[in-house]
Protein backbone atom coordinates (compact mmCIF):
# COMPACT_ATOMS: atom_id res chain seq x y z
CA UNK A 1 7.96 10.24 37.92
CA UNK A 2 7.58 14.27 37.93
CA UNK A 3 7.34 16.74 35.16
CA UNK A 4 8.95 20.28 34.58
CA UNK A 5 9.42 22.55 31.96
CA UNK A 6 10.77 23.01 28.43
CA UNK A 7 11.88 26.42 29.97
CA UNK A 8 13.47 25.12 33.46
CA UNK A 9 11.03 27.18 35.79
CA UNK A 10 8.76 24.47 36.59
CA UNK A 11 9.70 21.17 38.12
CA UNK A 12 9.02 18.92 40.25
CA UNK A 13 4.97 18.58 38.56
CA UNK A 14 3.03 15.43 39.26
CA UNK A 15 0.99 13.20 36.04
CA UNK A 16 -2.36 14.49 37.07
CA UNK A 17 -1.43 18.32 37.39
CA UNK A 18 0.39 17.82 33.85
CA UNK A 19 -2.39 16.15 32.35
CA UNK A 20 -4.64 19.09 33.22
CA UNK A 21 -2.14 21.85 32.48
CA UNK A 22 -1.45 22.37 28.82
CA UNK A 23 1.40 24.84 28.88
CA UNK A 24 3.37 25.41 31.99
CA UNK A 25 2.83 28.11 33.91
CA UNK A 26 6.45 29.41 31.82
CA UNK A 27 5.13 29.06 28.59
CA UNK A 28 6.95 26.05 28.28
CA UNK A 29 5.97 22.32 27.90
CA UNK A 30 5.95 19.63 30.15
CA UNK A 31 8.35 16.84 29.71
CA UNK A 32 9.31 14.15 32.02
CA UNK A 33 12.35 15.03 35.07
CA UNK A 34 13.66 11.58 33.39
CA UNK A 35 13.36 9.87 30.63
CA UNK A 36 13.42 6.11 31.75
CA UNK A 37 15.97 3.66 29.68
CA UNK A 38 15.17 0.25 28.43
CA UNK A 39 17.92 -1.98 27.91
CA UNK A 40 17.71 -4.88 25.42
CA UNK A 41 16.88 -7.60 27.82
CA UNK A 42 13.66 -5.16 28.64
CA UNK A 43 12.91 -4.59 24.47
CA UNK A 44 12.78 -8.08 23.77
CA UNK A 45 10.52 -9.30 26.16
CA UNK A 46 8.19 -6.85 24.40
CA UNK A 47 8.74 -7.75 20.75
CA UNK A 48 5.66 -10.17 20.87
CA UNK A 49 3.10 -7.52 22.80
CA UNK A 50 0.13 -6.36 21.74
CA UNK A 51 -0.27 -2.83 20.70
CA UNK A 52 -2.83 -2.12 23.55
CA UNK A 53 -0.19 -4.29 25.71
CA UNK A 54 2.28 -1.69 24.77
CA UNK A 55 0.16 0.89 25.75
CA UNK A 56 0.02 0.01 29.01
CA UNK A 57 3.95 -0.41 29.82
CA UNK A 58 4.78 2.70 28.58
CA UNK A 59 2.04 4.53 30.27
CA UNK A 60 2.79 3.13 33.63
CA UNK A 61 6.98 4.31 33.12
CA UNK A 62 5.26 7.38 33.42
CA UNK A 63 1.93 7.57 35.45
CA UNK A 64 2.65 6.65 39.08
CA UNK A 65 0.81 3.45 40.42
CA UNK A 66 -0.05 5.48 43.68
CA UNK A 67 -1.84 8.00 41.11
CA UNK A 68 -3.80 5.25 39.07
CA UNK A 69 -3.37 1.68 40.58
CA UNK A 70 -2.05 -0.88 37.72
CA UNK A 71 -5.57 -2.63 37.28
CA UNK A 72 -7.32 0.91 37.32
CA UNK A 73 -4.51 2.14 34.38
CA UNK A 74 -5.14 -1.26 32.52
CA UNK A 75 -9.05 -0.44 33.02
CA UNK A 76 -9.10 2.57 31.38
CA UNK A 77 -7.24 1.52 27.93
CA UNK A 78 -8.76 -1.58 27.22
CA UNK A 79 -11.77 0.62 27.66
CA UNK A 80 -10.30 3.43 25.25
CA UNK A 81 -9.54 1.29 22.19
CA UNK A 82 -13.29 -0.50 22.40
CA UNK A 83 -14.13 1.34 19.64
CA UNK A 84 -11.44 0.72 17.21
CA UNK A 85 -12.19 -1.19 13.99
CA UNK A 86 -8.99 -3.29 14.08
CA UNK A 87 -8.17 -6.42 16.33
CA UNK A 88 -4.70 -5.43 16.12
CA UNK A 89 -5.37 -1.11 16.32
CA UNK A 90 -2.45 -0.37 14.52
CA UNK A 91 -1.71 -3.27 11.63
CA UNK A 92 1.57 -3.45 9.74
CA UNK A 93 0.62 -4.05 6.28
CA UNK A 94 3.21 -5.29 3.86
CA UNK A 95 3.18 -4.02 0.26
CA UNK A 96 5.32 -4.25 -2.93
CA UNK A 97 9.13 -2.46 -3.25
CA UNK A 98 9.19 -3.68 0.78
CA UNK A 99 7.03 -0.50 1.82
CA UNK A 100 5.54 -1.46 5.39
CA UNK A 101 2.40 1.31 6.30
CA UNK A 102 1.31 1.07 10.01
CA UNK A 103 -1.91 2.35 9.87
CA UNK A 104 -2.63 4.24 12.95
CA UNK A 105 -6.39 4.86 11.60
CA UNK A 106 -8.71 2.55 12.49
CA UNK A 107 -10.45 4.77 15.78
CA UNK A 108 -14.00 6.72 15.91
CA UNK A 109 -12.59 9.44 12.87
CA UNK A 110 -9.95 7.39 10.98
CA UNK A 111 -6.85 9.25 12.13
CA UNK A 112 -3.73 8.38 13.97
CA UNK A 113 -5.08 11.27 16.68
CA UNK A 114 -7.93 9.11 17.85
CA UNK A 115 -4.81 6.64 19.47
CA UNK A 116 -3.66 8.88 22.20
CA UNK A 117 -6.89 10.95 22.82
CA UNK A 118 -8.74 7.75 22.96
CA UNK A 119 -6.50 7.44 26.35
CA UNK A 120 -6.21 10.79 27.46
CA UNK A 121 -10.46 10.89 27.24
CA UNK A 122 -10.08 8.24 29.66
CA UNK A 123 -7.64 9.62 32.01
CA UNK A 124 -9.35 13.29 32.45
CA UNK A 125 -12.55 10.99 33.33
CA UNK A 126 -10.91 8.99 35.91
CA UNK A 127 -9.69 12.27 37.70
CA UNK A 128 -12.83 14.14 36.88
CA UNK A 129 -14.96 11.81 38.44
CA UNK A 130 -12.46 11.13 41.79
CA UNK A 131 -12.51 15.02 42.08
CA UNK A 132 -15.56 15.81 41.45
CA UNK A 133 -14.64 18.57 38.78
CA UNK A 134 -15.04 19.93 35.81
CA UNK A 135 -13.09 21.27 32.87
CA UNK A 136 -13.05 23.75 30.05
CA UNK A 137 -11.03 22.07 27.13
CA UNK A 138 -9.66 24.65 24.49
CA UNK A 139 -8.11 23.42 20.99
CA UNK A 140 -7.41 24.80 17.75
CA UNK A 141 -6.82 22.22 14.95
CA UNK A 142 -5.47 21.84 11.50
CA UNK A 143 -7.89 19.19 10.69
CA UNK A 144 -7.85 15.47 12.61
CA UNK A 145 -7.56 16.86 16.34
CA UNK A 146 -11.08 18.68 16.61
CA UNK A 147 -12.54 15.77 15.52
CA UNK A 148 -10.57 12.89 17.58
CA UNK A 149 -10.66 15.36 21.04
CA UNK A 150 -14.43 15.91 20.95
CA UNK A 151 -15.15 11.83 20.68
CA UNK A 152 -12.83 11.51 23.05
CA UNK A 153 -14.77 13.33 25.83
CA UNK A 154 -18.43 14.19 23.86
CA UNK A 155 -21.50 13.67 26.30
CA UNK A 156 -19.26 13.42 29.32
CA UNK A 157 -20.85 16.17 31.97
CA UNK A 158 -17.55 17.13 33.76
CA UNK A 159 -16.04 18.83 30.15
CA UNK A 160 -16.85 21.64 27.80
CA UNK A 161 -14.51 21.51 24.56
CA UNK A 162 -14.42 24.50 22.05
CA UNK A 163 -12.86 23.95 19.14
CA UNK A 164 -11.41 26.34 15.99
CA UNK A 165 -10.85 25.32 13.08
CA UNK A 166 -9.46 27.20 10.19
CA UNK A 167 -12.82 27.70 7.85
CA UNK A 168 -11.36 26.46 3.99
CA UNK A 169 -8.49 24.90 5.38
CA UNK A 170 -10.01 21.36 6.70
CA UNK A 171 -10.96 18.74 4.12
CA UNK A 172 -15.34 18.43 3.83
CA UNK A 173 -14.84 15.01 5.68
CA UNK A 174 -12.93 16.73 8.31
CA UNK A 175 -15.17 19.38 8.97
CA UNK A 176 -18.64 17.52 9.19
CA UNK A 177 -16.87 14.57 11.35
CA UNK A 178 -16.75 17.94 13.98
CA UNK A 179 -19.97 20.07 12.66
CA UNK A 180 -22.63 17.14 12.90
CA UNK A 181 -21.71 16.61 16.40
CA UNK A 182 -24.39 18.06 18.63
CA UNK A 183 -24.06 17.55 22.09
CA UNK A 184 -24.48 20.42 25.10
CA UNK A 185 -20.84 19.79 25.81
CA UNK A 186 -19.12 20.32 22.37
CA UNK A 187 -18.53 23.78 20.93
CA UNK A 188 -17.65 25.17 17.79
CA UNK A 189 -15.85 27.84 15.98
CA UNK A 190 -14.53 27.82 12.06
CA UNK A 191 -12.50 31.19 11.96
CA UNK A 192 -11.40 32.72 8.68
CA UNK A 193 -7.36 32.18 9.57
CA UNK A 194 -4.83 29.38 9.22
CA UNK A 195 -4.18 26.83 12.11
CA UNK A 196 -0.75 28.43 12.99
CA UNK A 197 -3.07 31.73 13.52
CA UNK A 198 -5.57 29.94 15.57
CA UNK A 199 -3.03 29.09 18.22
CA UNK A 200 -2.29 32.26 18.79
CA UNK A 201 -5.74 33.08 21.07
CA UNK A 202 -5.21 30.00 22.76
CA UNK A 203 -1.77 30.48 23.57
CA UNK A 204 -2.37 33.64 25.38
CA UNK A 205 -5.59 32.54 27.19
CA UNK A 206 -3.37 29.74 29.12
CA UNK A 207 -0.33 32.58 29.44
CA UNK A 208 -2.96 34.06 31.48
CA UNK A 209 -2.69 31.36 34.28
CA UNK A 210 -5.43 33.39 36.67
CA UNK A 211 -8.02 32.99 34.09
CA UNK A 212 -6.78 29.71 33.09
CA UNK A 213 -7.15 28.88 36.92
CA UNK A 214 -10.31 30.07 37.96
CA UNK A 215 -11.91 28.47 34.50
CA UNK A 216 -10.11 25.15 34.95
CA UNK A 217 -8.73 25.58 31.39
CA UNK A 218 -6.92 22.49 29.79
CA UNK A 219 -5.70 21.56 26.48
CA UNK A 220 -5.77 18.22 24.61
CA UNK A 221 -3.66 19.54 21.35
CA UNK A 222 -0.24 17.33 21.67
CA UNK A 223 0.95 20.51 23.70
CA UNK A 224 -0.27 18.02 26.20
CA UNK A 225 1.80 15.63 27.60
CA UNK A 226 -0.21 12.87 28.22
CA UNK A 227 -0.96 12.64 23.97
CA UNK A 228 2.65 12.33 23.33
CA UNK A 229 3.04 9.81 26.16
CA UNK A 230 0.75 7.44 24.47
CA UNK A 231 2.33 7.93 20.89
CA UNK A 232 5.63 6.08 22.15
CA UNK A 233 3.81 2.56 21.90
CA UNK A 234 3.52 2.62 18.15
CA UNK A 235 6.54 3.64 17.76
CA UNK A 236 7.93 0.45 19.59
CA UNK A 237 4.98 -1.41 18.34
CA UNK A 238 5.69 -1.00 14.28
CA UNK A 239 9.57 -0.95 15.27
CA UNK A 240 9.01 -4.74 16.25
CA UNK A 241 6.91 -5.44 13.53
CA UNK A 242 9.78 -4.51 11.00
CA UNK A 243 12.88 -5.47 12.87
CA UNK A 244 14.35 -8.86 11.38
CA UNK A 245 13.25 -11.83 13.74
CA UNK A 246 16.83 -12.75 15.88
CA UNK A 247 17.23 -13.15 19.41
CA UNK A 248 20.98 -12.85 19.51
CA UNK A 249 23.52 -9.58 18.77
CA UNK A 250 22.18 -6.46 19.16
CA UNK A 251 18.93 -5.14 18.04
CA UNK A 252 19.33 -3.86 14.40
CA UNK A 253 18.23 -0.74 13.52
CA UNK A 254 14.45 0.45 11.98
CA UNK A 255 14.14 3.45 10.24
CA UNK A 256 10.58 4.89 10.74
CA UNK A 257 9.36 7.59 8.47
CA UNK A 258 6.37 10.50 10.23
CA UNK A 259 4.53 12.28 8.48
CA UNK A 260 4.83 15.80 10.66
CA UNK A 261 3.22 18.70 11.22
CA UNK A 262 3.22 20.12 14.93
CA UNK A 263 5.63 17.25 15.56
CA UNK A 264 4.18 15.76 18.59
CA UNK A 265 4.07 12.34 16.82
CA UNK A 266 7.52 12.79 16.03
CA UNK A 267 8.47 13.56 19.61
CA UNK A 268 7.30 10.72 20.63
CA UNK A 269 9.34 9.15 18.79
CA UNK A 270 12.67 11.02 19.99
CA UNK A 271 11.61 9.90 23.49
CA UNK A 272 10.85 6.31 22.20
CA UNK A 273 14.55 6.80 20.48
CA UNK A 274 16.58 8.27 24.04
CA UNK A 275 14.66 4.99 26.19
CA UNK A 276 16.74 3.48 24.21
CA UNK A 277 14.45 2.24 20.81
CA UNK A 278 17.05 2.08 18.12
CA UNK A 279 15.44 3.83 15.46
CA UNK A 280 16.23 6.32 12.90
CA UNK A 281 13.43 8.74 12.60
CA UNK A 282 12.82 11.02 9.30
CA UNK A 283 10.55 13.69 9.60
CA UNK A 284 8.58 14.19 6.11
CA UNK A 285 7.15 17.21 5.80
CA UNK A 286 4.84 19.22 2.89
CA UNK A 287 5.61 22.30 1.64
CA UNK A 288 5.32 24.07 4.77
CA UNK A 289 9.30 22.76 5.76
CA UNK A 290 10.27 24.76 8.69
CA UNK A 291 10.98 21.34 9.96
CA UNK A 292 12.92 20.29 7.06
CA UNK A 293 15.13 23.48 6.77
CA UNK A 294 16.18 23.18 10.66
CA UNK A 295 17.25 19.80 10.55
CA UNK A 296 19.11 20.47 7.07
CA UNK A 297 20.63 23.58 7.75
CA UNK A 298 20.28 24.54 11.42
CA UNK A 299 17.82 27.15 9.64
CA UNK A 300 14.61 27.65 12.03
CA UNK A 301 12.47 30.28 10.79
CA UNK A 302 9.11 30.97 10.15
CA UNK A 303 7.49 31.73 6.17
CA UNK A 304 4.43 31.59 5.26
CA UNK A 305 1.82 28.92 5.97
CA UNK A 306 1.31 27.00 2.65
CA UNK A 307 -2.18 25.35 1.49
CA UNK A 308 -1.22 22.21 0.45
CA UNK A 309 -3.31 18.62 -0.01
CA UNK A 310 -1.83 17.41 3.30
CA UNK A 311 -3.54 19.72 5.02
CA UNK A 312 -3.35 19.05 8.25
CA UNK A 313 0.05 19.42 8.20
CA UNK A 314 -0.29 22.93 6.99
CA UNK A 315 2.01 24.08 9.64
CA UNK A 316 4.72 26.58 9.88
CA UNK A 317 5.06 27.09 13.72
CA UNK A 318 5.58 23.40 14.83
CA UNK A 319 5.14 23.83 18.70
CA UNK A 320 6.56 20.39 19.85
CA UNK A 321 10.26 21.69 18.68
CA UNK A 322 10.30 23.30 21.60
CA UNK A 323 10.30 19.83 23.42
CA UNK A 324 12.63 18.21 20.66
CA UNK A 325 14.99 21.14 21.27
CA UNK A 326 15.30 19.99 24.73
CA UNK A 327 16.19 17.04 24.08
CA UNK A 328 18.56 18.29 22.03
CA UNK A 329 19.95 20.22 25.25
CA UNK A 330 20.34 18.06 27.04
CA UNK A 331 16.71 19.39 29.47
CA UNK A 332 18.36 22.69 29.63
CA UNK A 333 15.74 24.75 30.70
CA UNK A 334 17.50 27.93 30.23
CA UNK A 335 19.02 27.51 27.06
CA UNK A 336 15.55 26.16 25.20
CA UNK A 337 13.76 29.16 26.56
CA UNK A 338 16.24 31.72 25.40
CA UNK A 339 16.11 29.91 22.02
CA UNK A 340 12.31 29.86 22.32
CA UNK A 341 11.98 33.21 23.16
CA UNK A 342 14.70 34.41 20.52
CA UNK A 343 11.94 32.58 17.57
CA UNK A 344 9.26 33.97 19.43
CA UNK A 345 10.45 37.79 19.12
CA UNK A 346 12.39 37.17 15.74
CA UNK A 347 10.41 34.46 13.86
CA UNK A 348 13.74 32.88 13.23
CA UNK A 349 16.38 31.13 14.83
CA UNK A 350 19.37 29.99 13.77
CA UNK A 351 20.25 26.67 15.41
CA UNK A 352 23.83 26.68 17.17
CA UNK A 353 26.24 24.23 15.26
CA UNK A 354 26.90 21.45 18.30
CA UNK A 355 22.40 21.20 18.73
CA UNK A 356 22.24 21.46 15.11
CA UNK A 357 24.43 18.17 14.79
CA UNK A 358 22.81 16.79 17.63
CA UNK A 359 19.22 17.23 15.79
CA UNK A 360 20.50 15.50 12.87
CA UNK A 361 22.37 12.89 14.88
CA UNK A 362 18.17 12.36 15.64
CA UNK A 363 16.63 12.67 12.54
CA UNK A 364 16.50 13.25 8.97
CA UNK A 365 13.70 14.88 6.61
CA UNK A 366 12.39 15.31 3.36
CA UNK A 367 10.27 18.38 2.18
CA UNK A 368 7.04 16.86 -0.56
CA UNK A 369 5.49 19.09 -2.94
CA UNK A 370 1.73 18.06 -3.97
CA UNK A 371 2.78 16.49 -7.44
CA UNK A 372 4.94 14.06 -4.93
CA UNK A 373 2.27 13.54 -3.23
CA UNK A 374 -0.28 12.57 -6.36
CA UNK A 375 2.78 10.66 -7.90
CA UNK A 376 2.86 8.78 -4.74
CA UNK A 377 -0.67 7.69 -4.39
CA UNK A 378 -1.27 6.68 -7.32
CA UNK A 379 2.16 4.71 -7.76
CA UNK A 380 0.82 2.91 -4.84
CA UNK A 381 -2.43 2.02 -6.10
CA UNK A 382 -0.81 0.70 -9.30
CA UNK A 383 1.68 -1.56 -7.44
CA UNK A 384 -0.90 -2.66 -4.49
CA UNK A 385 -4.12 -1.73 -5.11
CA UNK A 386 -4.00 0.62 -1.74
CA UNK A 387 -4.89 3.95 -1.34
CA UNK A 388 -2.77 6.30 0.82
CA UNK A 389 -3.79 9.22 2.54
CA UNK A 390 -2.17 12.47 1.50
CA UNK A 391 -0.53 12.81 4.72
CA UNK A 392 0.53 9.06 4.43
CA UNK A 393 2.10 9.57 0.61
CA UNK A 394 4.43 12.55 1.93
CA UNK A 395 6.23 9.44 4.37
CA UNK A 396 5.93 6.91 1.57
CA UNK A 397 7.34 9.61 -0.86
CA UNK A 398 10.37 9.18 0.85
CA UNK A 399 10.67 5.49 1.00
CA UNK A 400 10.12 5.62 -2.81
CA UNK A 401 12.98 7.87 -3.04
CA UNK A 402 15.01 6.01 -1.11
CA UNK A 403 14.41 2.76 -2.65
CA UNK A 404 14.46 3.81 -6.71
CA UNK A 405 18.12 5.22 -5.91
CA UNK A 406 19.36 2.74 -4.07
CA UNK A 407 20.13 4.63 -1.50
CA UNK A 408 19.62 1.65 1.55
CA UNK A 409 17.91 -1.62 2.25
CA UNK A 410 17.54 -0.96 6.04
CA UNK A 411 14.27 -2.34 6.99
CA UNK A 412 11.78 0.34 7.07
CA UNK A 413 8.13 1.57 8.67
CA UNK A 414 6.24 4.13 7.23
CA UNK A 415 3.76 5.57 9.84
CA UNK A 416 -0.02 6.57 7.89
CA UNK A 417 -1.72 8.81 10.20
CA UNK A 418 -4.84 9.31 8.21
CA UNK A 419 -6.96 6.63 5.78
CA UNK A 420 -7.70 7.80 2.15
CA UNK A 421 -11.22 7.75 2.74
CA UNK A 422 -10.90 11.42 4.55
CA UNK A 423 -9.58 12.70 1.74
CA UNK A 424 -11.90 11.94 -1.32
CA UNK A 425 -11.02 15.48 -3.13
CA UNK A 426 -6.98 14.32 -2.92
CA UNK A 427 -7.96 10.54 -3.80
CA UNK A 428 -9.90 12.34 -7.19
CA UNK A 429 -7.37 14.35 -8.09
CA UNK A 430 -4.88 11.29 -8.37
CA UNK A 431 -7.08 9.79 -11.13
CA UNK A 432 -8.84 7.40 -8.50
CA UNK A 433 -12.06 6.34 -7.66
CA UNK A 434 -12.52 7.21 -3.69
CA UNK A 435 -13.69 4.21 -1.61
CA UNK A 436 -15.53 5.45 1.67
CA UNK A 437 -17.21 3.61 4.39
CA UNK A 438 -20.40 4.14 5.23
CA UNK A 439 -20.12 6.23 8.46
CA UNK A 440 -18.00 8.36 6.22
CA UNK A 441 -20.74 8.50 3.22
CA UNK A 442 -23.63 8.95 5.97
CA UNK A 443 -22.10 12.23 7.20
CA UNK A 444 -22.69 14.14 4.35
CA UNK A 445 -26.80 13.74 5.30
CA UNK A 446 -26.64 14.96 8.74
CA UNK A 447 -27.53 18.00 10.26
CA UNK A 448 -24.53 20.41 11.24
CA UNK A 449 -23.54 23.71 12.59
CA UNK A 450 -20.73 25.75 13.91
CA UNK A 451 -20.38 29.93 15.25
CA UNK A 452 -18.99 31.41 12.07
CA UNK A 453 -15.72 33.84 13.34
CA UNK A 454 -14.59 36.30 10.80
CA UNK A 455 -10.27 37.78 10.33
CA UNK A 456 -12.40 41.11 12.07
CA UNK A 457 -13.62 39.59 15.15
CA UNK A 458 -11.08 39.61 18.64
CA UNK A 459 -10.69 35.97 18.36
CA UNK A 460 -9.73 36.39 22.11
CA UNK A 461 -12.43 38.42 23.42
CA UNK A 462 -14.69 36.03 21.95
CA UNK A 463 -13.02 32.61 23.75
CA UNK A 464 -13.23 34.71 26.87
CA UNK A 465 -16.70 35.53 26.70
CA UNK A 466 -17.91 31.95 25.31
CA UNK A 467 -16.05 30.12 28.38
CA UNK A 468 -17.52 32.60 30.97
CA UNK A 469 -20.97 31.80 29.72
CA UNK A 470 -19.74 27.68 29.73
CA UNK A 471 -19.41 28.08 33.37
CA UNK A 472 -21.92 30.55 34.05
CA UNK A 473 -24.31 27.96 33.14
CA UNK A 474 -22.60 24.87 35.44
């Protein structure tokens, strides 16, 4: 298996370059040469896996065995979901009105993220230690990624990771789960700007690839490859869980609802869809619809960032379109980056009419305001007793829609990337009583801090500077 480019210039990359890359030396991002195909014979000898089981046949379509041997690849994920709550990782659980919520949150911060970095903590590690390296990890976050990256590689001496967040923008929970963290290899930044903003820095410290060389710069935001690689198992994983029990015909379709923001989740679950997964993917997005309006109306262009109660989804420059888009071509190199660069420059695209059908051929969507949202939650808690996450209601908002019109009966999976007790301000201002555990409850007692970075200050410069000093001091 070798990588190459959302933009066509790169090819030909191995798993272990790719996993240390980030963005290709293009500006594009890495996707797989391939994409493999499963027939059915292949899917339904893994309806009865595990979750972790999963894991491990869809990492090893993509990471050679000559790169990590099979019982070194197996290794390294039983020993990245040790610290998950949850026998099963990702349960299905099965409520009133036939809503089904996998919930992805049962890792170290009680978000979906903590599934793939979990993984990718252990892969850098492997290499890191065969190598005898060491890495500078760079990522800006709208909430559940700062927090998920940094246990993923915290206390390990062969990685720095500096993180930005947007100051006001995270929930409290989000923010101490990062700023309470003190260890020599975790550093922290809250900047006065929104997440779409924050990337901005980043972005052009890894477009300049002799800096990015020389300070072994790597990301771990779902711009890398290796995060969306993992995400395919739960898509396959809750498809199985949902899809009526028959061994004969064809495998009947599964419509799974994702709560999306950067849409690396929901890339995942494009690939999962071309290997050959027969599921219908919606993309629900908040306010912030950029999404939305492009697979509606062809109609990619940027507005303003929205605050909204699913924060972390408070974004209007989703990055992994750029991967979705070439799908959508077909891995035309050439065509994605003109269309890539044409947003870039304009801050709008329209979406030619033959991808535009191909996109929806893909996926639908659904744009939630926050009284959908609040409606949602506590509709849920009435009928179940359950509290949903923010992020979680915008998906279930749309099976709620979808089931008081009778619109279908198709069996359905709602994916909840985040559990309720993150969100205690959102759970509140639905009219419930928040229900935290106590690792949650005990964070608001610890010590914290973080480097304060004002709109004034060359965001930059300052990355620059800091990661100089990092390796000044190896």
């Amino acid at each position: 298996m070798k990588y190459t480019s959302t933009r066509g210039a790169v090819s030909g990359v191995g798993f272990e370059e790719v996993l240390f890359a980030g963005f290709a030396e293009d500006d594009g991002l890495y996707m797989p040469e391939q994409i493999p195909k499963l027939d059915e014979q292949t899917l339904r000898s893994w309806s009865s896996f595990s979750y972790k089981e999963l894991v491990k046949e869809v990492c090893s379509l993509f990471i050679p065995s000559e790169l990590i041997p099979m019982n070194d690849l197996h290794g390294l994920i039983d020993k990245a979901f040790l610290r998950f709550r949850h026998q099963d990782i990702v349960p299905l659980t099965r409520l009133e009105n036939e809503l089904n919520v996998l919930e992805m949150w049962h890792g170290p911060t009680y978000s979906f993220k903590d599934l793939a970095m979990s993984c990718v903590g252990q892969f850098l590690d492997y290499f890191l230690k065969k190598n005898n390296r060491h890495v500078n990890i760079l990522v800006a976050t709208s909430g559940d990624t700062g927090s998920a990256a940094i246990e993923g590689v915290r206390e390990n001496p062969n990685i720095d990771i500096i993180v930005l967040y947007p100051l006001g923008r995270c929930t409290q929970i989000q923010e101490l789960q990062m700023i309470t963290v003190f260890e020599d290899n975790v550093h922290l930044y809250a900047v006065e700007g929104t997440s779409d903003e924050l990337d901005a820095p980043v972005r052009k410290l890894f477009a300049d690839t002799s800096f990015a060389k020389k300070h072994n710069l790597m990301s771990i935001n779902s711009v890398n490859w290796a995060r969306v690689m993992v995400q395919i198992a739960h898509f396959i994983y809750g498809y199985f869980r949902c899809a009526p029990a028959s061994q004969e015909g064809t495998l009947p379709p599964v419509e799974i609802v994702v709560p999306t923001g950067g849409a690396g989740n929901i890339t995942a679950g494009c690939i999962a869809q071309k290997m050959g997964l027969p599921i219908q993917l919606v993309a629900a997005v908040n306010k912030n619809d950029i999404i939305h309006r492009a697979v509606q109306n062809g109609d990619f262009s940027l507005s303003d960032t929205e605050k909204t109660l699913a924060s972390a989804m408070d974004i209007q420059e989703p990055y992994n379109m750029e991967r979705i888009l070439w799908l959508v071509t077909d891995g035309d190199g050439g065509r994605t980056k003109a269309m890539m660069e044409e947003f870039n420059a304009e801050k709008q695209l329209r979406l030619p009419a033959e991808l535009h059908q191909k996109l929806r051929g893909m996926m639908t969507s659904c744009s939630v305001n926050d009284d959908d949202i609040l409606r949602t939650i506590g509709r849920c808690w009435e009928e179940n007793r359950y509290q949903l996450c923010p992020h979680s209601a915008v998906g279930v908002t749309y099976h709620y829609q979808q089931t008081d019109s009778n619109q279908d009966n198709r069996p359905r999976c709602c994916l909840a990337p985040a559990s309720a007790a993150k969100f205690p301000e959102v759970i509140v201002q639905a009219n419930l009583t928040p229900e935290p555990p106590a690792d949650i409850q005990e964070l608001r007692n610890k010590n914290w801090s973080y480097t304060h970075v004002t709109k004034e200050d060359d965001w930059e410069e300052l990355l620059r500077e800091k990661i100089k000093i990092i390796d000044s001091d190896d």
